[in-house]
C-alpha atoms as a PDB file:
ATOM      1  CA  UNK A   1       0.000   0.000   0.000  1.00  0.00           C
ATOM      2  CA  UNK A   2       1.744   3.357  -1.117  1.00  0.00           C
ATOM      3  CA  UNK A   3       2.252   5.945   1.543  1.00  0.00           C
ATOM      4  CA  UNK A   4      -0.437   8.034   0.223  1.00  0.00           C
ATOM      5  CA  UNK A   5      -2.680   5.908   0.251  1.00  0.00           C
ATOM      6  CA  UNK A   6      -1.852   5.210   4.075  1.00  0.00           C
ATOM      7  CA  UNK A   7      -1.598   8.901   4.971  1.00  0.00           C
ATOM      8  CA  UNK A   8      -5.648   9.178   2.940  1.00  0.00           C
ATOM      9  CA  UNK A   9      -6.892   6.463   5.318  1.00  0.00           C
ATOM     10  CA  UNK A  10      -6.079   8.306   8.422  1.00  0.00           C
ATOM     11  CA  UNK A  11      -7.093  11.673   7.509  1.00  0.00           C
ATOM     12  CA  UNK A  12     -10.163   9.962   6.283  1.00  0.00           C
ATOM     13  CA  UNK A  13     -10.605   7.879  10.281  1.00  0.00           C
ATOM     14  CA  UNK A  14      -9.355  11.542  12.009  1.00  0.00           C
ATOM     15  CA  UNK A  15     -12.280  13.055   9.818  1.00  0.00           C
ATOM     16  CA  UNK A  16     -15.040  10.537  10.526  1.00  0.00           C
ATOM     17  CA  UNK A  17     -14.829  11.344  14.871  1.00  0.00           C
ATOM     18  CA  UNK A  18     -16.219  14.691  13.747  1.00  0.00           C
ATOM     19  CA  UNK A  19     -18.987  13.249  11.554  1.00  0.00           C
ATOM     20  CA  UNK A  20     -22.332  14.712  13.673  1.00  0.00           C
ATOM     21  CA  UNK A  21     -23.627  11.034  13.471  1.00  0.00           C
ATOM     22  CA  UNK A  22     -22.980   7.240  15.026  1.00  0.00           C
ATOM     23  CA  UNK A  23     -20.682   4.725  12.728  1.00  0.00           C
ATOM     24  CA  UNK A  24     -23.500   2.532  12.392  1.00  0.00           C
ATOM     25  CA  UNK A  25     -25.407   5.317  10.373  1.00  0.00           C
ATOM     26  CA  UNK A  26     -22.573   5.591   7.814  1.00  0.00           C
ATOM     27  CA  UNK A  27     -23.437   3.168   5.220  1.00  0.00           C
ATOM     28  CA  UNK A  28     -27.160   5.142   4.851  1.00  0.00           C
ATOM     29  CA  UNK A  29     -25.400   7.929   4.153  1.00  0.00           C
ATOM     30  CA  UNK A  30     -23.720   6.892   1.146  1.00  0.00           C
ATOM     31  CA  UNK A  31     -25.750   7.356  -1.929  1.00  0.00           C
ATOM     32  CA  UNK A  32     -25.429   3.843  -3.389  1.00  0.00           C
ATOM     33  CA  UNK A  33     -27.334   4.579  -6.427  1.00  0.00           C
ATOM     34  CA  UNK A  34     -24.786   6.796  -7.661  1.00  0.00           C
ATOM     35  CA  UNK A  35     -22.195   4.619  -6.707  1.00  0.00           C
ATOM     36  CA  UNK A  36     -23.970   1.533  -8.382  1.00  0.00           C
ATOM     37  CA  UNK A  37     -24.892   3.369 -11.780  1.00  0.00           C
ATOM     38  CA  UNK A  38     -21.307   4.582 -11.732  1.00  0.00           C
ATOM     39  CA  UNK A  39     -20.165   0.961 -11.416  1.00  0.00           C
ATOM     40  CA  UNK A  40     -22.296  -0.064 -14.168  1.00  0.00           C
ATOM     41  CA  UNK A  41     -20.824   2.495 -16.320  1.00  0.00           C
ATOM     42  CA  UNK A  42     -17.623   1.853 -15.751  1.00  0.00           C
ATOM     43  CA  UNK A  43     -18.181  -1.723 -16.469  1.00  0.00           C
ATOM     44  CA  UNK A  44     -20.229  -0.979 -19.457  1.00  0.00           C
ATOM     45  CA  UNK A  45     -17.318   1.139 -21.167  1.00  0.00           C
ATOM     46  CA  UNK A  46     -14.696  -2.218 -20.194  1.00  0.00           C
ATOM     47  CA  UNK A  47     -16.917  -4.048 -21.991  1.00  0.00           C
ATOM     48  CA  UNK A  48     -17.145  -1.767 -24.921  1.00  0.00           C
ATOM     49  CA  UNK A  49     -13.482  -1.617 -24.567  1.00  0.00           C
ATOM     50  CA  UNK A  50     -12.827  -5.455 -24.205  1.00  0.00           C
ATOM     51  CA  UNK A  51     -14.868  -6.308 -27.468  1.00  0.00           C
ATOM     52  CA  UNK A  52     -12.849  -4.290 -29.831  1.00  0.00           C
ATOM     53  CA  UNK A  53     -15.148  -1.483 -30.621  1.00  0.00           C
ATOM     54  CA  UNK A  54     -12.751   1.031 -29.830  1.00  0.00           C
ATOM     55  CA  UNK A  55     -10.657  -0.371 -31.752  1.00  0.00           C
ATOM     56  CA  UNK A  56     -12.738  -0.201 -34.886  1.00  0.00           C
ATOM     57  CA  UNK A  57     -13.852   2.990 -34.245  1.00  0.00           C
ATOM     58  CA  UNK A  58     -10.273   4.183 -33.986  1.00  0.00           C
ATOM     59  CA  UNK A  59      -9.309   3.197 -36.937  1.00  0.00           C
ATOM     60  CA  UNK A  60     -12.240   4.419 -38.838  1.00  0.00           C
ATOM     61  CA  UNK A  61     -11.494   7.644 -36.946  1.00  0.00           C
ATOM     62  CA  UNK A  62      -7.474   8.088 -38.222  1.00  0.00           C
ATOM     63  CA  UNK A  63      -8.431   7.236 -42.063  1.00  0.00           C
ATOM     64  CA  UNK A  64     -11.112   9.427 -41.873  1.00  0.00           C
ATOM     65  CA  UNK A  65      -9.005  12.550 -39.934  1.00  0.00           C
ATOM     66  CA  UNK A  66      -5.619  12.932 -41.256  1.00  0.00           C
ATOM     67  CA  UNK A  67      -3.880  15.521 -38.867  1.00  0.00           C
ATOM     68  CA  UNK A  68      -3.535  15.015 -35.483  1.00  0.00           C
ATOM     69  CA  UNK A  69      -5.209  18.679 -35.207  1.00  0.00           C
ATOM     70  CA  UNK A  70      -8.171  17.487 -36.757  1.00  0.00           C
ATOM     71  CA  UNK A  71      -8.836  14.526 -34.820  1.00  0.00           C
ATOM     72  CA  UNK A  72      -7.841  16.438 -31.571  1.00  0.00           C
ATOM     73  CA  UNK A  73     -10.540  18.836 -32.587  1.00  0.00           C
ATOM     74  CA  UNK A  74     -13.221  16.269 -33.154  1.00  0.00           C
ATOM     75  CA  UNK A  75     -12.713  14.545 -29.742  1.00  0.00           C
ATOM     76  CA  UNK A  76     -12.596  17.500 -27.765  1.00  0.00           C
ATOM     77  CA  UNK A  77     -15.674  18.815 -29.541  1.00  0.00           C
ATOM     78  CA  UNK A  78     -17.455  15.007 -29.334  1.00  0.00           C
ATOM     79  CA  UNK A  79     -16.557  15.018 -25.771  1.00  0.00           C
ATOM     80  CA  UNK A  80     -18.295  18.582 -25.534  1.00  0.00           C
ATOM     81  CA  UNK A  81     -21.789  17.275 -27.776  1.00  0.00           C
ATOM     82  CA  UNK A  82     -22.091  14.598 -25.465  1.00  0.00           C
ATOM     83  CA  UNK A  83     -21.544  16.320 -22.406  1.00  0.00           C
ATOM     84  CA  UNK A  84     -25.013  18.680 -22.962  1.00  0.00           C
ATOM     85  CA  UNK A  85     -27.201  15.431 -23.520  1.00  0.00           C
ATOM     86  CA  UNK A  86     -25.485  13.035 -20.947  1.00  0.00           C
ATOM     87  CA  UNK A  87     -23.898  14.055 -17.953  1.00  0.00           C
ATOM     88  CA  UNK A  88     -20.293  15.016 -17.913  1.00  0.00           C
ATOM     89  CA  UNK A  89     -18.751  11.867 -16.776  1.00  0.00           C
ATOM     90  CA  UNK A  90     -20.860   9.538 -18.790  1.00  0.00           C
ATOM     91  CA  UNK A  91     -19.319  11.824 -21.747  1.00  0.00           C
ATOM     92  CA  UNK A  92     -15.777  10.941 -20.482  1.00  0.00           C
ATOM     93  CA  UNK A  93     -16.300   7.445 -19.733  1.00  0.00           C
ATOM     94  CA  UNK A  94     -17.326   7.080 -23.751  1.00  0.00           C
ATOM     95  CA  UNK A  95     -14.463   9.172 -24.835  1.00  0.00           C
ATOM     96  CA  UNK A  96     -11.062   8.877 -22.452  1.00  0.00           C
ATOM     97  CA  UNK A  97     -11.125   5.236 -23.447  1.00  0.00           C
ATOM     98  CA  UNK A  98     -11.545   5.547 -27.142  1.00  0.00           C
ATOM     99  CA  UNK A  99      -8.393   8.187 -26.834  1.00  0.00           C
ATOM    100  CA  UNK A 100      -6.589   5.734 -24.686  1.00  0.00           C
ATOM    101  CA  UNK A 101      -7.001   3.416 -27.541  1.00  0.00           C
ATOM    102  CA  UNK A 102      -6.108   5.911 -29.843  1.00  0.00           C
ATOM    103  CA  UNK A 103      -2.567   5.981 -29.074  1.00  0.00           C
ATOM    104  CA  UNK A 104      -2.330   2.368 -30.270  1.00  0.00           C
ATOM    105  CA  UNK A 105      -3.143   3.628 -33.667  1.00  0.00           C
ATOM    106  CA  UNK A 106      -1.137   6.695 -34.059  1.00  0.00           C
ATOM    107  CA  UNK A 107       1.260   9.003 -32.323  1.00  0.00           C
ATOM    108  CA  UNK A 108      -1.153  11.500 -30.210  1.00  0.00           C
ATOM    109  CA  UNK A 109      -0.626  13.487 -27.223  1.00  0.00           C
ATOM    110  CA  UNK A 110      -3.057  11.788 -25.098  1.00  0.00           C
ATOM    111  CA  UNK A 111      -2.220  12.961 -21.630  1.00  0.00           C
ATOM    112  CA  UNK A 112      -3.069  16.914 -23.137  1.00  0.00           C
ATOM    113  CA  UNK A 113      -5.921  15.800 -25.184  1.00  0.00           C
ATOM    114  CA  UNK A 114      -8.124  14.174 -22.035  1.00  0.00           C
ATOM    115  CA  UNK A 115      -7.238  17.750 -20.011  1.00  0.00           C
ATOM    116  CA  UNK A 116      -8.779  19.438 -22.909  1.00  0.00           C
ATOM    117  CA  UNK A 117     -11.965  16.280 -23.189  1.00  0.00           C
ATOM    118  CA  UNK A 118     -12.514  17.243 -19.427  1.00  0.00           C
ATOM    119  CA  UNK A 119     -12.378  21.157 -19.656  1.00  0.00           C
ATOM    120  CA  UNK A 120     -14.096  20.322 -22.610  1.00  0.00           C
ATOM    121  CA  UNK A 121     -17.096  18.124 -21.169  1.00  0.00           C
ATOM    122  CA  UNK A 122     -16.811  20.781 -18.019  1.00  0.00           C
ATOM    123  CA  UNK A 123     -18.515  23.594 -20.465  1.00  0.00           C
ATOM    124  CA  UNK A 124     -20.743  21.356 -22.836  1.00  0.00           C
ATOM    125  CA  UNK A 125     -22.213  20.257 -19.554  1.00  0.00           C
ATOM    126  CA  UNK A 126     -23.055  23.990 -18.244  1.00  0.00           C
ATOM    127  CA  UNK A 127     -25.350  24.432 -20.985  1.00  0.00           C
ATOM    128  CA  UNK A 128     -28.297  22.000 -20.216  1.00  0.00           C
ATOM    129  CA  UNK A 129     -30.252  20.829 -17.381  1.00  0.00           C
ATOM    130  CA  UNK A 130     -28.975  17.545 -17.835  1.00  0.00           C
ATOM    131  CA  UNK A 131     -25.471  18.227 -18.467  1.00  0.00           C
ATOM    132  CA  UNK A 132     -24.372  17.571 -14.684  1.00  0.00           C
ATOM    133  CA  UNK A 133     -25.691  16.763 -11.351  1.00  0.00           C
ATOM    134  CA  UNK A 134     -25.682  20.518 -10.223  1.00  0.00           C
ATOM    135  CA  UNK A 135     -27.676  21.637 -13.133  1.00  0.00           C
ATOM    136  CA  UNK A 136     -30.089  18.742 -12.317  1.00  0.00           C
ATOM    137  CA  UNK A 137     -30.091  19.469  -9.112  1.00  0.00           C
ATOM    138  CA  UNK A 138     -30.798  23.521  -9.825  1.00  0.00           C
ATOM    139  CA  UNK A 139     -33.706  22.314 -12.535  1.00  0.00           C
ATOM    140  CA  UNK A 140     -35.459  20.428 -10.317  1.00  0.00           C
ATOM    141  CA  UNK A 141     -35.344  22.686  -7.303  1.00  0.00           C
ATOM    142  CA  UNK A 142     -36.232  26.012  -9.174  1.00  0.00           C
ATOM    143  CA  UNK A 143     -38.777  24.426 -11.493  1.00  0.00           C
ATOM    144  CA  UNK A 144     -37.076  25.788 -14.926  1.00  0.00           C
ATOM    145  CA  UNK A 145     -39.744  25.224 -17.135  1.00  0.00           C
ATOM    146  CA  UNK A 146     -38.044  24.799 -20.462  1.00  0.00           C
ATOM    147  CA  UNK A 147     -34.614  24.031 -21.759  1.00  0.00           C
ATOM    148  CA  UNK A 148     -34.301  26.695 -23.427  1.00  0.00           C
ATOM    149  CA  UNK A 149     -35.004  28.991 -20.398  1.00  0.00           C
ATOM    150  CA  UNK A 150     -32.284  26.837 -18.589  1.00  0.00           C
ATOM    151  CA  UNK A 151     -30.231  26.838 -21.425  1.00  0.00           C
ATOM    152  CA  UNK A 152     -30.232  30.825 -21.876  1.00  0.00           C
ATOM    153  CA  UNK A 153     -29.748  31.417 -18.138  1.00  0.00           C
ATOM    154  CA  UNK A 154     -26.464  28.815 -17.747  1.00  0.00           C
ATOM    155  CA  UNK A 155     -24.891  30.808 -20.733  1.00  0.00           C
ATOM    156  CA  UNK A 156     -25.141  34.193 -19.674  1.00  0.00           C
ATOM    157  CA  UNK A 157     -22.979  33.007 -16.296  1.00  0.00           C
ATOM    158  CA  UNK A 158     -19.790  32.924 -18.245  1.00  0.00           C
ATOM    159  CA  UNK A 159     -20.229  36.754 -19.238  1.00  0.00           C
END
């Protein structure tokens, strides 16, 4: 076990004696929906992973693009699409793995490119009710009535 890994476990038992309820309470406090659909995506993309898919679509994807600029661009702009109609992890659990496989096929910074799929996903996500947990959270508690309300207010906060 690393050291930080020790040091995490400590701060994390030195935490939990000022938790404001008993031990036994703990596990109801964990959302284990999240953590279960999480799960399930994670094993969902392995899957997708193990069968070859990403292969396939990464080759398709480096005939088709034939600059490393241009299939930089379309990730990072995928990664944004998908972020506004699934949340933003969902979007980087479809495309961090297809980059990781990516670098298989050709020579591509990956490292840089999933910081910019993240900042990426990070901004496609501000601009729908659906695009993260927060906004979902903010929808459902101040009763937006339409996306395009939603949609309109979330892109004047950058400004």
């Amino acid at each position: 076990m690393s050291a930080f890994f020790q040091l995490l476990i400590i701060v994390g038992i030195a935490l939990s004696l000022f938790v404001p309820f008993a031990p036994r309470a703990w596990p109801d406090a964990i959302d284990w929906h999240t953590i279960i659909t999480l799960s399930g995506l994670m094993l969902l993309t392995k899957g997708v992973e193990l069968s070859g898919y990403f292969d396939v679509l990464g080759r398709k994807m480096t005939r088709r693009f034939h600059t490393q600029r241009q299939l930089a661009m379309f990730l990072v702009l995928a990664a944004a699409a998908l972020s506004t109609f699934l949340t933003n992890d969902v979007a980087l659990f479809i495309v961090v793995p297809l980059t990781i496989t990516l670098k298989k096929l050709c020579a591509i910074p990956v490292n840089r490119l999933i910081i910019f799929e993240a900042l990426a996903v990070n901004a496609g996500s501000l601009l729908t009710p659906v695009g993260n947990p927060q906004n979902i959270l903010l929808w459902g508690r101040f009763w937006f009535n339409l996306l395009l309300e939603f949609s309109g207010q979330m892109a004047r906060l950058p400004s």
